[in-house]
C-alpha atoms as a PDB file:
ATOM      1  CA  UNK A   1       0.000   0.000   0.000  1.00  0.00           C
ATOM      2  CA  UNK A   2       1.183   3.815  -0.930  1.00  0.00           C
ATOM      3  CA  UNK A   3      -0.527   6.185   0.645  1.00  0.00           C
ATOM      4  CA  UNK A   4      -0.035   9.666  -0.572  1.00  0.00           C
ATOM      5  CA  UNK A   5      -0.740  13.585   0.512  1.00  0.00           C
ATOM      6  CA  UNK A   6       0.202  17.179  -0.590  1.00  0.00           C
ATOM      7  CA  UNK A   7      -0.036  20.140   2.060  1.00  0.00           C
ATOM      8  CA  UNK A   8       0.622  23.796   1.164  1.00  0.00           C
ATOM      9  CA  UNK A   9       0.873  26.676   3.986  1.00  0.00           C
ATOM     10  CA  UNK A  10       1.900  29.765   4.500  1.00  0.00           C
ATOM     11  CA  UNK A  11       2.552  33.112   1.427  1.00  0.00           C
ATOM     12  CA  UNK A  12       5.167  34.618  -0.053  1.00  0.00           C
ATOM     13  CA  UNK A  13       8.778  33.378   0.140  1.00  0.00           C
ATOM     14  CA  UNK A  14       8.303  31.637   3.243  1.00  0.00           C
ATOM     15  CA  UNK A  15       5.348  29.423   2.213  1.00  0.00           C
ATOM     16  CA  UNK A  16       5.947  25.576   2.289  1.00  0.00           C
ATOM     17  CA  UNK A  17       4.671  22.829  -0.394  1.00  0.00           C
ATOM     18  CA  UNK A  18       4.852  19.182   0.893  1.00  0.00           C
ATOM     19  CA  UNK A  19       4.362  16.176  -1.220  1.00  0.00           C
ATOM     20  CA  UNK A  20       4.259  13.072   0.859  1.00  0.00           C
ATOM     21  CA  UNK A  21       4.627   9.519   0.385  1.00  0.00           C
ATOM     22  CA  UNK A  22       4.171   6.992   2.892  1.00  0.00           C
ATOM     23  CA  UNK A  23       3.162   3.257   3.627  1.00  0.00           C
ATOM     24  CA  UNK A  24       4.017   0.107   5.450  1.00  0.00           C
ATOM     25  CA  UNK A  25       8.105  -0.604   4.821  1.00  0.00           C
ATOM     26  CA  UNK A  26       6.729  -4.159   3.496  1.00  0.00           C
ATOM     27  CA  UNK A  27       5.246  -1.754   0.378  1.00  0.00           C
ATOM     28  CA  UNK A  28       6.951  -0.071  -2.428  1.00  0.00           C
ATOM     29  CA  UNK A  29       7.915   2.964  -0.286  1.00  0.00           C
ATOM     30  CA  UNK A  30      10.380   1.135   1.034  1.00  0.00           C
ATOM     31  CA  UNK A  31      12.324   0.456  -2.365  1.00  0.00           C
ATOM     32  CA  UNK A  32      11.847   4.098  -2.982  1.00  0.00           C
ATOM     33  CA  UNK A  33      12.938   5.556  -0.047  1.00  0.00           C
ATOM     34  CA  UNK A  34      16.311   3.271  -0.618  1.00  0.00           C
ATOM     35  CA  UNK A  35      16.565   4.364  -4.184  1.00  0.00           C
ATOM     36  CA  UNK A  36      16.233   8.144  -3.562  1.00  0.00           C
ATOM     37  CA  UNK A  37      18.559   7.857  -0.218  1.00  0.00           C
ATOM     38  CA  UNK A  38      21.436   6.369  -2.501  1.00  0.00           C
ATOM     39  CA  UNK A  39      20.884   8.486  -5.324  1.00  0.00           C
ATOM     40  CA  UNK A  40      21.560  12.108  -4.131  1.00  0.00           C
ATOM     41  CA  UNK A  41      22.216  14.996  -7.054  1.00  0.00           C
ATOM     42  CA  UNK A  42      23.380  18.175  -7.110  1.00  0.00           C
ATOM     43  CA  UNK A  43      22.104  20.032  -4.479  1.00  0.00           C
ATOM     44  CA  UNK A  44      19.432  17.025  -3.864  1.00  0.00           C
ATOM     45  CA  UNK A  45      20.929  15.610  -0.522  1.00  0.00           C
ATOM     46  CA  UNK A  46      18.137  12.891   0.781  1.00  0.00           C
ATOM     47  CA  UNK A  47      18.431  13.044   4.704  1.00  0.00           C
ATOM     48  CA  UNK A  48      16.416  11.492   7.404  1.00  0.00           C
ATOM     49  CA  UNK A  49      14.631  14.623   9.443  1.00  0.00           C
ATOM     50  CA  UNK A  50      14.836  14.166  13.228  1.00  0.00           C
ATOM     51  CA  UNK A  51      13.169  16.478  15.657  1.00  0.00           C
ATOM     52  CA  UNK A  52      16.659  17.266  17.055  1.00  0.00           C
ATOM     53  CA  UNK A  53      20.203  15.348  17.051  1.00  0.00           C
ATOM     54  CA  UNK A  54      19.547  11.616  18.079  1.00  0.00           C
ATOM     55  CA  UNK A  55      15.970  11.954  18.071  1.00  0.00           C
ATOM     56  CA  UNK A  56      14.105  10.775  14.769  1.00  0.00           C
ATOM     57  CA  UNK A  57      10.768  11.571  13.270  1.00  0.00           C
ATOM     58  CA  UNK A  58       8.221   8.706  13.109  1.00  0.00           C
ATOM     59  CA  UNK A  59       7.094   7.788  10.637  1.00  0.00           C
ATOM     60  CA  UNK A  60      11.078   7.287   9.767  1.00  0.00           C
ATOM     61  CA  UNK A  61      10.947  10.144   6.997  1.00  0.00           C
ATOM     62  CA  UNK A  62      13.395  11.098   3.986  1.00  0.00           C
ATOM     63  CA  UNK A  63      13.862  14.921   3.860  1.00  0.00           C
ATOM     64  CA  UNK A  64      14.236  15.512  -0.191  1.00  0.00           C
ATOM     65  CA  UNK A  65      14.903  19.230  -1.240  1.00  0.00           C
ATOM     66  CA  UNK A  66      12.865  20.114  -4.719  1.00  0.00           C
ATOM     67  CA  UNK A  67      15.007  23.173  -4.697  1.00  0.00           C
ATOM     68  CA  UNK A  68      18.818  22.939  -5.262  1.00  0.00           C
ATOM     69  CA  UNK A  69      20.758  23.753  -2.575  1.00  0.00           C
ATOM     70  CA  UNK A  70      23.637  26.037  -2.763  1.00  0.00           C
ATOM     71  CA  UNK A  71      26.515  25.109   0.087  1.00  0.00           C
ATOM     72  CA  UNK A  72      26.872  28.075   2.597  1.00  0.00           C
ATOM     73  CA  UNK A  73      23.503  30.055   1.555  1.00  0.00           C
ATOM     74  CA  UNK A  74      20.847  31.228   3.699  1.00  0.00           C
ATOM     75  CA  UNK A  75      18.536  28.957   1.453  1.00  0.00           C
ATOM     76  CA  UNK A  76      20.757  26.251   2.309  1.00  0.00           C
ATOM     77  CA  UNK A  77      19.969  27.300   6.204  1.00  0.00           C
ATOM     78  CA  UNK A  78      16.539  27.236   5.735  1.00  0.00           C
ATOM     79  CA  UNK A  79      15.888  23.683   4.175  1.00  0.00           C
ATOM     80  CA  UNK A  80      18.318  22.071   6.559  1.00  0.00           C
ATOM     81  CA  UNK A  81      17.019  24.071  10.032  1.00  0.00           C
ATOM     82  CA  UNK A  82      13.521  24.702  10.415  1.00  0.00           C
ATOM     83  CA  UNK A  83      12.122  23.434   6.960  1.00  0.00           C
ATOM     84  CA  UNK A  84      13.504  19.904   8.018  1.00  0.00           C
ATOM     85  CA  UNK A  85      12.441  20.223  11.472  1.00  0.00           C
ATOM     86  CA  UNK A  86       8.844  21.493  10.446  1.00  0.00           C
ATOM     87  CA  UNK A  87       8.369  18.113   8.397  1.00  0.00           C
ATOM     88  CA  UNK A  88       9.415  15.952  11.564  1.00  0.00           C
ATOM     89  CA  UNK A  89       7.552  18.348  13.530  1.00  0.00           C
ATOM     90  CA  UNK A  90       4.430  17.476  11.038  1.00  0.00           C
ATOM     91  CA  UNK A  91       5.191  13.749  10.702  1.00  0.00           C
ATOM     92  CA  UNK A  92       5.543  12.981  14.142  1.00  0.00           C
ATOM     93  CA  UNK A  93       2.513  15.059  15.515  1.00  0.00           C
ATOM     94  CA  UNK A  94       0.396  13.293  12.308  1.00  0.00           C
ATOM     95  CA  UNK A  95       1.257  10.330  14.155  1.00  0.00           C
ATOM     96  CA  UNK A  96       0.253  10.988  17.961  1.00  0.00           C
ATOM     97  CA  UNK A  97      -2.431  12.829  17.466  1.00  0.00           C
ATOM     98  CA  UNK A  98      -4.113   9.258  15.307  1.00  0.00           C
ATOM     99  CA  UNK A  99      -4.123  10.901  12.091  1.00  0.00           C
ATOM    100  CA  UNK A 100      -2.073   8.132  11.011  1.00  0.00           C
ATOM    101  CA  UNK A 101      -2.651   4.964  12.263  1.00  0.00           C
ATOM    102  CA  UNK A 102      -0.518   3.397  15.280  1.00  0.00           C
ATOM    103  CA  UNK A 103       1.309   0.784  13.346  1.00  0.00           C
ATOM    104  CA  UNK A 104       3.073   4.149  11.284  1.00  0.00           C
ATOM    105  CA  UNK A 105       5.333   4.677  14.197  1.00  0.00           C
ATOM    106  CA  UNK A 106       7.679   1.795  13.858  1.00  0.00           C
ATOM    107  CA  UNK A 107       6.463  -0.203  10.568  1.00  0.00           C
ATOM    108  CA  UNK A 108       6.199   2.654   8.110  1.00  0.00           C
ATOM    109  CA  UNK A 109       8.363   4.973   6.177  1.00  0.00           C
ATOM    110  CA  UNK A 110       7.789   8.186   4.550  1.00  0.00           C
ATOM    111  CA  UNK A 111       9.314  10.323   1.742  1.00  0.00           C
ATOM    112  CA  UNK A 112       8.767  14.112   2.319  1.00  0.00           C
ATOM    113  CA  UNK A 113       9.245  16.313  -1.277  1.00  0.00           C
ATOM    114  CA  UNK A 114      10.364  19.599   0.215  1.00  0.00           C
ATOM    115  CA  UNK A 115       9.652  23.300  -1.329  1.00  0.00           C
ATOM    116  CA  UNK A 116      11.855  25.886   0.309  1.00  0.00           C
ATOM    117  CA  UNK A 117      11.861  29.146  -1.959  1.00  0.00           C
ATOM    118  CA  UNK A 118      15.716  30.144  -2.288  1.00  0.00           C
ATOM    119  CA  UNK A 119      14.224  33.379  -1.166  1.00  0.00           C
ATOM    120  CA  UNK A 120      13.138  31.842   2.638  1.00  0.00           C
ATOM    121  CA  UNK A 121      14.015  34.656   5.263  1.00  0.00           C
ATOM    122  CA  UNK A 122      12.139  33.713   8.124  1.00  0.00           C
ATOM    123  CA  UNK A 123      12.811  30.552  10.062  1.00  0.00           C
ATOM    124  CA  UNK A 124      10.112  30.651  12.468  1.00  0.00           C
ATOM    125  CA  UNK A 125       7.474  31.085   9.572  1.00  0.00           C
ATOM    126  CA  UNK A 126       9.233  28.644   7.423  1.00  0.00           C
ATOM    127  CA  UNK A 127       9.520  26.133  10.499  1.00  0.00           C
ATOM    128  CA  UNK A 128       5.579  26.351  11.374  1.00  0.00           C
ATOM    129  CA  UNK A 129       4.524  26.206   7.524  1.00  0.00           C
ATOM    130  CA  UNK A 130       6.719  22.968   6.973  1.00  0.00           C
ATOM    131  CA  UNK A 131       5.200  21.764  10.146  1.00  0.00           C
ATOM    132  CA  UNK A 132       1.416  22.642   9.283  1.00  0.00           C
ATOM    133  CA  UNK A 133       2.110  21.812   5.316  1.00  0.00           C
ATOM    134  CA  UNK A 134       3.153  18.002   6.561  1.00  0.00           C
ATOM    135  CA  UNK A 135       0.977  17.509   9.207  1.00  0.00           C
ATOM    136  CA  UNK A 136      -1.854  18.396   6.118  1.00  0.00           C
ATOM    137  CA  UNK A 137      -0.248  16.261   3.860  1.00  0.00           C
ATOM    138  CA  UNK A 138      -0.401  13.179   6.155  1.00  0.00           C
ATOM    139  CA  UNK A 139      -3.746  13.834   7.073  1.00  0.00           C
ATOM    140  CA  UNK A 140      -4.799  14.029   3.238  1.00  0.00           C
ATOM    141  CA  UNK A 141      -2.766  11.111   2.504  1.00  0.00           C
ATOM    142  CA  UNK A 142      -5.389   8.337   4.394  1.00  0.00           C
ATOM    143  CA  UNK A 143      -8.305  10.312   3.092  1.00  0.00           C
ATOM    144  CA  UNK A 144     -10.400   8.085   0.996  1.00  0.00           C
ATOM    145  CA  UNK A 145     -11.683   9.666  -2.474  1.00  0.00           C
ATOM    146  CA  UNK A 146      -9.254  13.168  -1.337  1.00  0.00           C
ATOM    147  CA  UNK A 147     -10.247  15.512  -3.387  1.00  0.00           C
ATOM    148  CA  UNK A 148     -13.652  14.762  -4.068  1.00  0.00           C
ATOM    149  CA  UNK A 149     -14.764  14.732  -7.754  1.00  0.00           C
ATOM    150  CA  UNK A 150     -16.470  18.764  -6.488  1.00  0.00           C
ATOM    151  CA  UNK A 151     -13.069  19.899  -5.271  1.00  0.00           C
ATOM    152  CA  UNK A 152     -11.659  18.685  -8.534  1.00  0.00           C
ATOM    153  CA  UNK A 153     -13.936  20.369 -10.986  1.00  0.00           C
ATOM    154  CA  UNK A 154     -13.766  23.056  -8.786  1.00  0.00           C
ATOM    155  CA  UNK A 155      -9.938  23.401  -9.176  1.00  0.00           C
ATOM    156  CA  UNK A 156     -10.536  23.194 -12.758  1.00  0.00           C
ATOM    157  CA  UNK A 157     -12.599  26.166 -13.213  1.00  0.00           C
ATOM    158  CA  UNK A 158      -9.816  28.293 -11.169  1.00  0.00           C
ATOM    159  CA  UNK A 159      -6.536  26.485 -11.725  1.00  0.00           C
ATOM    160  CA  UNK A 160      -3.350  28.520 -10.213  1.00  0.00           C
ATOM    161  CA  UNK A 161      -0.541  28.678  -7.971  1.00  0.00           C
ATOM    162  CA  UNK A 162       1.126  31.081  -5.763  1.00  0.00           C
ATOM    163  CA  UNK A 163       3.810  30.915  -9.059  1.00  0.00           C
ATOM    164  CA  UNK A 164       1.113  31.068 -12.097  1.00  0.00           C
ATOM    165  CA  UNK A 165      -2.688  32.031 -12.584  1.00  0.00           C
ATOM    166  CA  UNK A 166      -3.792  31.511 -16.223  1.00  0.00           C
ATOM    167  CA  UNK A 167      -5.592  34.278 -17.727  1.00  0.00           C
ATOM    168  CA  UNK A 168      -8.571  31.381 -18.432  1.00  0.00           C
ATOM    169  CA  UNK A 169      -8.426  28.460 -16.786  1.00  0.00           C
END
């Protein structure tokens, strides 16, 4: 089973976008959490988020940056501090507060797509929207029939993003 969720939270440069995949390690998320944690690319480092040094998220979850990292920039800062510990922030309270179920904790893993803006230049915001963005995400994720057929047609008749809004959808 592969379970998956999107969450998106906050505005502007600070705003997060989460994709999430997770399921039981016995699933095909497990083969694709080991591909993409042997396969780094430039400025694509996979990396287990923890809540702080020597204290993991659970769901085990693999941190994956959708925008390249430059070593030594603020962006850098910003997807390694508090976007990484907003997704184990997310993951983890997903998981005690039963919006994922109890065997998550030690028999599940999750891969968390990450969208810092290079721009980023304010931790705590970027910390609480990663947080709220993957607590969403996991939520959505177990949600049969999420979006409903409404909420898609909806979304067709007004298509856009915080990056494009077509003139006609």
């Amino acid at each position: 089973m592969l379970y998956i969720g999107e969450g998106f939270e906050g505005s502007g440069p600070n705003a997060a976008h989460i994709n999430l995949y997770l399921g039981p390690k016995n699933g095909p998320i497990s083969g694709a959490l080991a591909g993409a944690a042997a396969s780094p690319g430039p400025g694509h480092l996979p990396f287990q988020a923890v809540l702080k040094p020597n204290l993991p998220a659970k769901p085990v979850t693999l941190f994956i940056a959708k925008a390249v990292m430059e070593s030594g920039s603020s962006h850098e800062l910003m997807t390694w501090g508090p976007a990484q510990a907003g997704v184990a922030a997310g993951i983890t309270a997903a998981l005690l507060d039963g919006s994922l179920p109890a065997e998550a904790e030690d028999d599940w893993v999750a891969i968390a797509a990450v969208w810092v803006n290079p721009s980023a230049n304010d931790a705590e915001e970027v910390y609480h929207n990663n947080k709220a963005a993957t607590h969403l995400a996991a939520k959505r994720a177990l949600v049969k029939g999420w979006p409903s057929r409404a909420e898609l047609a909806e979304g067709v008749a007004t298509v856009g993003n915080p990056f494009f809004t077509p003139k006609v959808a």
